[in-house]
PDB file of N, CA and C in Angstrom:
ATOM      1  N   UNK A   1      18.930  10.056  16.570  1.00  0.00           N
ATOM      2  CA  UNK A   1      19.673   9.823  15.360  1.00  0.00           C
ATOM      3  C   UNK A   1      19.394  10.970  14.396  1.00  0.00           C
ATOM      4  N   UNK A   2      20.558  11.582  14.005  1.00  0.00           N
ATOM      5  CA  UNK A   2      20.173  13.002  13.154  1.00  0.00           C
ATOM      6  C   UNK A   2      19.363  13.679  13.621  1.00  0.00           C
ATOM      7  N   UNK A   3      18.924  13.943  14.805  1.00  0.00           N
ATOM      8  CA  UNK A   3      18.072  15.101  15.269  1.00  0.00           C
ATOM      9  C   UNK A   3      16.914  14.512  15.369  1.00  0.00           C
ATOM     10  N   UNK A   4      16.176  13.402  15.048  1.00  0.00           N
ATOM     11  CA  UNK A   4      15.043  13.189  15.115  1.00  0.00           C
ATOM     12  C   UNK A   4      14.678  12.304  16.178  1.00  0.00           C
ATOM     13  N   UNK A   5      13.514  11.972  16.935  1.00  0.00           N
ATOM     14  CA  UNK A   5      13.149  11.074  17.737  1.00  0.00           C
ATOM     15  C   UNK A   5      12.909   9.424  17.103  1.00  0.00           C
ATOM     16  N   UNK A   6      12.448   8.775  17.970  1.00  0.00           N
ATOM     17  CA  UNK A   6      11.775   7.527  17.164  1.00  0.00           C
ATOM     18  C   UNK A   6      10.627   7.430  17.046  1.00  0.00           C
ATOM     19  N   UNK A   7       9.899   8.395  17.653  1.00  0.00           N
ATOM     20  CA  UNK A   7       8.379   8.736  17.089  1.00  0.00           C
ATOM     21  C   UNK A   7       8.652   9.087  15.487  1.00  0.00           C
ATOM     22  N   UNK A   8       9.179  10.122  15.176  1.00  0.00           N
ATOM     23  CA  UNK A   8       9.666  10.974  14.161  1.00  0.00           C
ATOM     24  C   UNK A   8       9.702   9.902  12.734  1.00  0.00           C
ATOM     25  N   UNK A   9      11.048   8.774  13.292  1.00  0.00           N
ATOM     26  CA  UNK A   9      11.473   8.086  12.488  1.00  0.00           C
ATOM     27  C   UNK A   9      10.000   7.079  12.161  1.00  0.00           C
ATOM     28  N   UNK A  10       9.270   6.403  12.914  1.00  0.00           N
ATOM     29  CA  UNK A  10       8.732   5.524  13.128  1.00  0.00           C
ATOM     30  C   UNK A  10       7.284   6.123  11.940  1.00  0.00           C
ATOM     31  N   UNK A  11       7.059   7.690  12.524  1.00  0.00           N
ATOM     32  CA  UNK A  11       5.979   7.615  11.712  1.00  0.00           C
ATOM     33  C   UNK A  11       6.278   7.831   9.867  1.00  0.00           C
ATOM     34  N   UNK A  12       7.809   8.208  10.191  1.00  0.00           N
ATOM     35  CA  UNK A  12       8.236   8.592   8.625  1.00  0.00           C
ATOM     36  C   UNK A  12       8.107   6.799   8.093  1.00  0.00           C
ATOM     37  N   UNK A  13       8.437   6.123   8.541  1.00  0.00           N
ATOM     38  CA  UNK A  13       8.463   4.574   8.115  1.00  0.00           C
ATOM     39  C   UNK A  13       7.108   4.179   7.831  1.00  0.00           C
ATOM     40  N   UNK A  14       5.786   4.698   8.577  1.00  0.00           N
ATOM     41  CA  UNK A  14       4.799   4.181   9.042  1.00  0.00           C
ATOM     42  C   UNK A  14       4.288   4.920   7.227  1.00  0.00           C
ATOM     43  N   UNK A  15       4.552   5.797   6.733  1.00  0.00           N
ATOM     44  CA  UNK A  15       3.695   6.650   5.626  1.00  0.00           C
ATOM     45  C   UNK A  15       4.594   6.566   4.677  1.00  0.00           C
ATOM     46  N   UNK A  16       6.058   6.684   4.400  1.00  0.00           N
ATOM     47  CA  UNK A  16       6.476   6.487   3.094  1.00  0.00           C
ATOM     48  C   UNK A  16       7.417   5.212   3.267  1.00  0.00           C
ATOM     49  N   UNK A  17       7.833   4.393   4.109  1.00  0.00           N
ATOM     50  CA  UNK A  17       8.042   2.956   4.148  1.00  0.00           C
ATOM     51  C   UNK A  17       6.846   2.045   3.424  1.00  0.00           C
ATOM     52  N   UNK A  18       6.388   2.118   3.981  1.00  0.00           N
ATOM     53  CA  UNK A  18       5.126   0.731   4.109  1.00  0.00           C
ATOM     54  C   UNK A  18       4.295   1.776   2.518  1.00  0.00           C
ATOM     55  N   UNK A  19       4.117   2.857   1.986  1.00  0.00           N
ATOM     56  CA  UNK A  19       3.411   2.995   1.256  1.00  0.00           C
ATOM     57  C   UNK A  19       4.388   3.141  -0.167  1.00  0.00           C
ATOM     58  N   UNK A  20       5.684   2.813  -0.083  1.00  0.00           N
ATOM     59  CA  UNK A  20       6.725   2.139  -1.005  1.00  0.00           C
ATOM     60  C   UNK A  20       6.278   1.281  -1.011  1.00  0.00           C
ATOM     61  N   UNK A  21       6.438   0.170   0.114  1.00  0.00           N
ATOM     62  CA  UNK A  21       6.056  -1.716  -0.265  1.00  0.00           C
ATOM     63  C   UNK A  21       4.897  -1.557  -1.197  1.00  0.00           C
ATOM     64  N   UNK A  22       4.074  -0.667  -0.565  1.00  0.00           N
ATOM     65  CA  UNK A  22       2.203  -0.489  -1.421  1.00  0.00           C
ATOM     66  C   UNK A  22       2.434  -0.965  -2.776  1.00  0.00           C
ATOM     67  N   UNK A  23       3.142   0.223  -3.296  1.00  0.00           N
ATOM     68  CA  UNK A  23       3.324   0.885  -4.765  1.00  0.00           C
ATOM     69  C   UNK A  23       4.049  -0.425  -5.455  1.00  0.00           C
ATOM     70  N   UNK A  24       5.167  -0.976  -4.922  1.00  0.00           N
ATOM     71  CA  UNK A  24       6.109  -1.998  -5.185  1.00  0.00           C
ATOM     72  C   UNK A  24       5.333  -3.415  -5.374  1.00  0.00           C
ATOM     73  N   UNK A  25       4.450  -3.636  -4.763  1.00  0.00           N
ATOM     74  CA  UNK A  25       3.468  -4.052  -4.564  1.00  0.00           C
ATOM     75  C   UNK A  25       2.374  -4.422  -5.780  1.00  0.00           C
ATOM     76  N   UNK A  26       1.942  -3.415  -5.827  1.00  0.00           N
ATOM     77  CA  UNK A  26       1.018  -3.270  -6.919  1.00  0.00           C
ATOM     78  C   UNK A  26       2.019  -3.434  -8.560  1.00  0.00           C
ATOM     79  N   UNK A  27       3.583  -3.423  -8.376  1.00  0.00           N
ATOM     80  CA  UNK A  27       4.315  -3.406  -9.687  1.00  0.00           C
ATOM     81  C   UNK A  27       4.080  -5.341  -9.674  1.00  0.00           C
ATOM     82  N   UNK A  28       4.179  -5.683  -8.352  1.00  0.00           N
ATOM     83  CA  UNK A  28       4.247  -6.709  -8.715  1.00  0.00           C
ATOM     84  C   UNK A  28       2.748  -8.264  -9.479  1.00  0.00           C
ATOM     85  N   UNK A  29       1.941  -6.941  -8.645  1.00  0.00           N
ATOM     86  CA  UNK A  29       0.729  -7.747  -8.855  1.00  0.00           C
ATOM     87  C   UNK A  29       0.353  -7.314 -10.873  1.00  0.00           C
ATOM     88  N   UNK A  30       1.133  -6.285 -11.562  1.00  0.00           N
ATOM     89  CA  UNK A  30       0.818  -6.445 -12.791  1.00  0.00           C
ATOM     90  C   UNK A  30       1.634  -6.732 -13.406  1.00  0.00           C
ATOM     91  N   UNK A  31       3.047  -7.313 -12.757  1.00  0.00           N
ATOM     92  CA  UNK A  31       3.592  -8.225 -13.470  1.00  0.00           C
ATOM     93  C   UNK A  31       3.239  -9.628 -13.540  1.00  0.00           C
ATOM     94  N   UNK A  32       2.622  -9.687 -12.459  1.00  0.00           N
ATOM     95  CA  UNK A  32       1.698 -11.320 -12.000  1.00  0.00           C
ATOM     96  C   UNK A  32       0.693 -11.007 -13.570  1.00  0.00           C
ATOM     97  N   UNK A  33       0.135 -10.019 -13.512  1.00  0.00           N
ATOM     98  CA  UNK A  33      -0.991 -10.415 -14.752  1.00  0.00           C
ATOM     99  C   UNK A  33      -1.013 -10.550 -15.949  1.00  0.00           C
ATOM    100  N   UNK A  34       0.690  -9.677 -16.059  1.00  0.00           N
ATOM    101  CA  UNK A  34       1.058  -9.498 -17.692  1.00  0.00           C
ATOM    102  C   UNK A  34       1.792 -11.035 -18.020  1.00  0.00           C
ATOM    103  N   UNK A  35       2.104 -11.426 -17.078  1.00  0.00           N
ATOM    104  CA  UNK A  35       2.781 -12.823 -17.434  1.00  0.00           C
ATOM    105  C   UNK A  35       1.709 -13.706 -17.536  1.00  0.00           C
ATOM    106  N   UNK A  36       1.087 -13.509 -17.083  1.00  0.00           N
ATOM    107  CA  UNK A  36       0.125 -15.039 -17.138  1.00  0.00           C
ATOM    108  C   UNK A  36      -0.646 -14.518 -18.351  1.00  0.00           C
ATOM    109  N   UNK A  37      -1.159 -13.877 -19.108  1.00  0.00           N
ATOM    110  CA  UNK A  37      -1.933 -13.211 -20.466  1.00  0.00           C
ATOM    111  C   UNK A  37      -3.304 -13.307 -19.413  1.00  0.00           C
ATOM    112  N   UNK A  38      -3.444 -12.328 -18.240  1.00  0.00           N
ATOM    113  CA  UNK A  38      -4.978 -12.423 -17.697  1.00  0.00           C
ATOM    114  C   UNK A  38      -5.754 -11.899 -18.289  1.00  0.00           C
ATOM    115  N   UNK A  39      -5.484 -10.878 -19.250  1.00  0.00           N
ATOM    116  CA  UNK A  39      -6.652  -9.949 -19.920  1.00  0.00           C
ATOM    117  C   UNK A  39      -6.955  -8.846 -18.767  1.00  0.00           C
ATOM    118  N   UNK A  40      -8.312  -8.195 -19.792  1.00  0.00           N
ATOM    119  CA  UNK A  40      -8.821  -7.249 -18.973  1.00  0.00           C
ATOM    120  C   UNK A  40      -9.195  -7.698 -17.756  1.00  0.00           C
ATOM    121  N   UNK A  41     -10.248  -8.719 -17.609  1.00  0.00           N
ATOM    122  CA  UNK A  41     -11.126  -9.062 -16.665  1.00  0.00           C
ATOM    123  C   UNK A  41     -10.286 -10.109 -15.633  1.00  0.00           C
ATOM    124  N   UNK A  42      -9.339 -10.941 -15.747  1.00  0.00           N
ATOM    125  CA  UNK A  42      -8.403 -11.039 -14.920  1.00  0.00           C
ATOM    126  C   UNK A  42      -7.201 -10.395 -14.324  1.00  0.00           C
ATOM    127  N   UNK A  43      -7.238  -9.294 -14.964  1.00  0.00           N
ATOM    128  CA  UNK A  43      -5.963  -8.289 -14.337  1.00  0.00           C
ATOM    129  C   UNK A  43      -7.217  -7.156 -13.401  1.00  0.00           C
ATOM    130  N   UNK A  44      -7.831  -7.194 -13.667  1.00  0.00           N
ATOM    131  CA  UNK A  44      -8.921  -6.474 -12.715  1.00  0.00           C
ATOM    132  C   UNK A  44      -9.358  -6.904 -11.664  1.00  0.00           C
ATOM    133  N   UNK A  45      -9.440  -8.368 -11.364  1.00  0.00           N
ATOM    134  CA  UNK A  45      -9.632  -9.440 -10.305  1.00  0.00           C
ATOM    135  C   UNK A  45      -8.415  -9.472  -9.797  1.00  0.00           C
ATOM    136  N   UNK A  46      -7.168  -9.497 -10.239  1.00  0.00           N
ATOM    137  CA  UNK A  46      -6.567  -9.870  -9.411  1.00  0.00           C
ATOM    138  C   UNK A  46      -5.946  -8.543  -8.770  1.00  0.00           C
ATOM    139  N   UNK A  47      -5.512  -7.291  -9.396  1.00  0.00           N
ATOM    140  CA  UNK A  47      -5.894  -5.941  -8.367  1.00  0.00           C
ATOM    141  C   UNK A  47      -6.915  -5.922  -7.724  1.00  0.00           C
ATOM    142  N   UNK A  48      -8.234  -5.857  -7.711  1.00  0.00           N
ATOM    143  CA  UNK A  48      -9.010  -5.727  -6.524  1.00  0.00           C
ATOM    144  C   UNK A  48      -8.852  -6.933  -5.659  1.00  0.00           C
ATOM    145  N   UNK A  49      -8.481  -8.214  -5.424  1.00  0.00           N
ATOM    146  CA  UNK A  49      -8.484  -9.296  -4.376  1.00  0.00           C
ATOM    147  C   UNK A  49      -7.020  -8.825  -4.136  1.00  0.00           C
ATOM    148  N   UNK A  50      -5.790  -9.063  -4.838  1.00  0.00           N
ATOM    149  CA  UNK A  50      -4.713  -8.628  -3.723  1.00  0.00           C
ATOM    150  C   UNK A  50      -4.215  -7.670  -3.279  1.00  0.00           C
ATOM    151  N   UNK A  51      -4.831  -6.098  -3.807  1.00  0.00           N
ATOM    152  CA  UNK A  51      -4.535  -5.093  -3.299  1.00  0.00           C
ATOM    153  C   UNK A  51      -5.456  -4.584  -2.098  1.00  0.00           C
ATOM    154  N   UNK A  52      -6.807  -5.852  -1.787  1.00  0.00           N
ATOM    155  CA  UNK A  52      -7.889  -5.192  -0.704  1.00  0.00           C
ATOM    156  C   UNK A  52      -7.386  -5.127   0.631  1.00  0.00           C
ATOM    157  N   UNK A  53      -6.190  -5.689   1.136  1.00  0.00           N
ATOM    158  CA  UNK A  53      -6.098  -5.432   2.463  1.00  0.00           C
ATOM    159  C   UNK A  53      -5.296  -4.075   2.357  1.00  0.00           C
ATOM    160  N   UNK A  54      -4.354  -4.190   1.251  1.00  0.00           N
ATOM    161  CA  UNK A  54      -3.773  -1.845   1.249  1.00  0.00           C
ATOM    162  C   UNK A  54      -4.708  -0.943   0.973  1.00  0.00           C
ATOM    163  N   UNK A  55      -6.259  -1.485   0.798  1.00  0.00           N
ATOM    164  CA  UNK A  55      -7.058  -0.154   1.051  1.00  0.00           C
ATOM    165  C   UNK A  55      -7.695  -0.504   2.191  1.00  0.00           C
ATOM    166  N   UNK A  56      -6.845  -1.213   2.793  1.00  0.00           N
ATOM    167  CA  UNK A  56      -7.949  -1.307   4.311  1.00  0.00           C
ATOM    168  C   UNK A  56      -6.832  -0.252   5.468  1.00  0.00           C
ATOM    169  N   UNK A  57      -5.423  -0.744   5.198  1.00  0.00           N
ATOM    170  CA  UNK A  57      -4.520   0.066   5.630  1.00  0.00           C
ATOM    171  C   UNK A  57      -4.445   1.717   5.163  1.00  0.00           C
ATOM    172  N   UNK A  58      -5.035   1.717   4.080  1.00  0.00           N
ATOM    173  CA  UNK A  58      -5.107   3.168   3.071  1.00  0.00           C
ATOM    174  C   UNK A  58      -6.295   3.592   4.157  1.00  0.00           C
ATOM    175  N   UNK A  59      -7.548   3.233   4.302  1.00  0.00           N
ATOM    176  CA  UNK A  59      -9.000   3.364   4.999  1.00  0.00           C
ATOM    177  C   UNK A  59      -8.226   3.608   6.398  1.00  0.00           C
ATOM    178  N   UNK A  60      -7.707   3.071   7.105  1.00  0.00           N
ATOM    179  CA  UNK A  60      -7.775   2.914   8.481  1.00  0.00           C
ATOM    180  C   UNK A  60      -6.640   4.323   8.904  1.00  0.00           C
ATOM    181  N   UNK A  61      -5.723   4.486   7.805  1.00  0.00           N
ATOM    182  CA  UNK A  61      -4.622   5.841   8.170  1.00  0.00           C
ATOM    183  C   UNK A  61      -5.538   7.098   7.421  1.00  0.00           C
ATOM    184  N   UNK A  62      -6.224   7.206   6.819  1.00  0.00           N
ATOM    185  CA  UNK A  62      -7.631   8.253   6.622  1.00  0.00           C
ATOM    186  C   UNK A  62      -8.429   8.412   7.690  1.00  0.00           C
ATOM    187  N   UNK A  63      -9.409   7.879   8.247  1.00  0.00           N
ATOM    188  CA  UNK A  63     -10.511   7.729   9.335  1.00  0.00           C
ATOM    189  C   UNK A  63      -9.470   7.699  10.371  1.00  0.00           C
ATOM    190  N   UNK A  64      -8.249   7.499  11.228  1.00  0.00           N
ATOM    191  CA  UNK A  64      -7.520   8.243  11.783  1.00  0.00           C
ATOM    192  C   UNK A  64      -7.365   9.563  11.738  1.00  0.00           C
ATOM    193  N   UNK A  65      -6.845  10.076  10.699  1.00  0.00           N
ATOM    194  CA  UNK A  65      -6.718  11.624  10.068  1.00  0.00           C
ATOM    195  C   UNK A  65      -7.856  12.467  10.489  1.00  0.00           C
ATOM    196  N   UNK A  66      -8.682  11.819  10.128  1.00  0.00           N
ATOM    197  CA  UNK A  66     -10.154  12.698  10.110  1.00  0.00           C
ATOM    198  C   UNK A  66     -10.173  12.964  11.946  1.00  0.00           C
ATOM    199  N   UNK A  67     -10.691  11.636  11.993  1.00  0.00           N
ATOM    200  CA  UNK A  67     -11.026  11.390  13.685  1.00  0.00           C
ATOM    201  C   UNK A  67     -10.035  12.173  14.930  1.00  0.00           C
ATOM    202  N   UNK A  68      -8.784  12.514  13.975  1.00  0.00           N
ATOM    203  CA  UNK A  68      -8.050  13.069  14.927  1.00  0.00           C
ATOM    204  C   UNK A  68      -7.265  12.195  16.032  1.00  0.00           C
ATOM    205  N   UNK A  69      -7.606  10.428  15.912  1.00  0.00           N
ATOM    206  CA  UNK A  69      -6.605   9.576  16.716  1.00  0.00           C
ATOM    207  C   UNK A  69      -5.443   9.695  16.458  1.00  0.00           C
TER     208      UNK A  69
END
């Protein structure tokens, strides 16, 4: 499709697909906080608990990189 493979396509999906949802993501988790009035210390809890599995996906496509898998 357009010259490219589905490796091609797959990894373009794999790094700026899925790291759109990320970003989109994170719009949504501080609209979660601005609505509810969490404050400092609840808008800080609730980025680090629902954004910890996208730095596990963030961690795991790094230590790939490095490792050379």
């Amino acid at each position: 499709m357009f010259g490219f493979s589905e490796e091609q396509i797959a990894g373009f999906g794999m790094t700026f697909g899925i790291g759109g949802f990320m970003l989109y993501m994170l719009f949504i988790i501080g609209e979660l906080a601005w609505k509810s009035k969490a404050g400092k210390l609840g808008t800080f809890i609730l980025f680090f608990v629902l954004s910890f599995g996208m730095l596990g996906f963030v961690a795991k496509t790094i230590i790939q990189k490095i490792w050379g898998i």
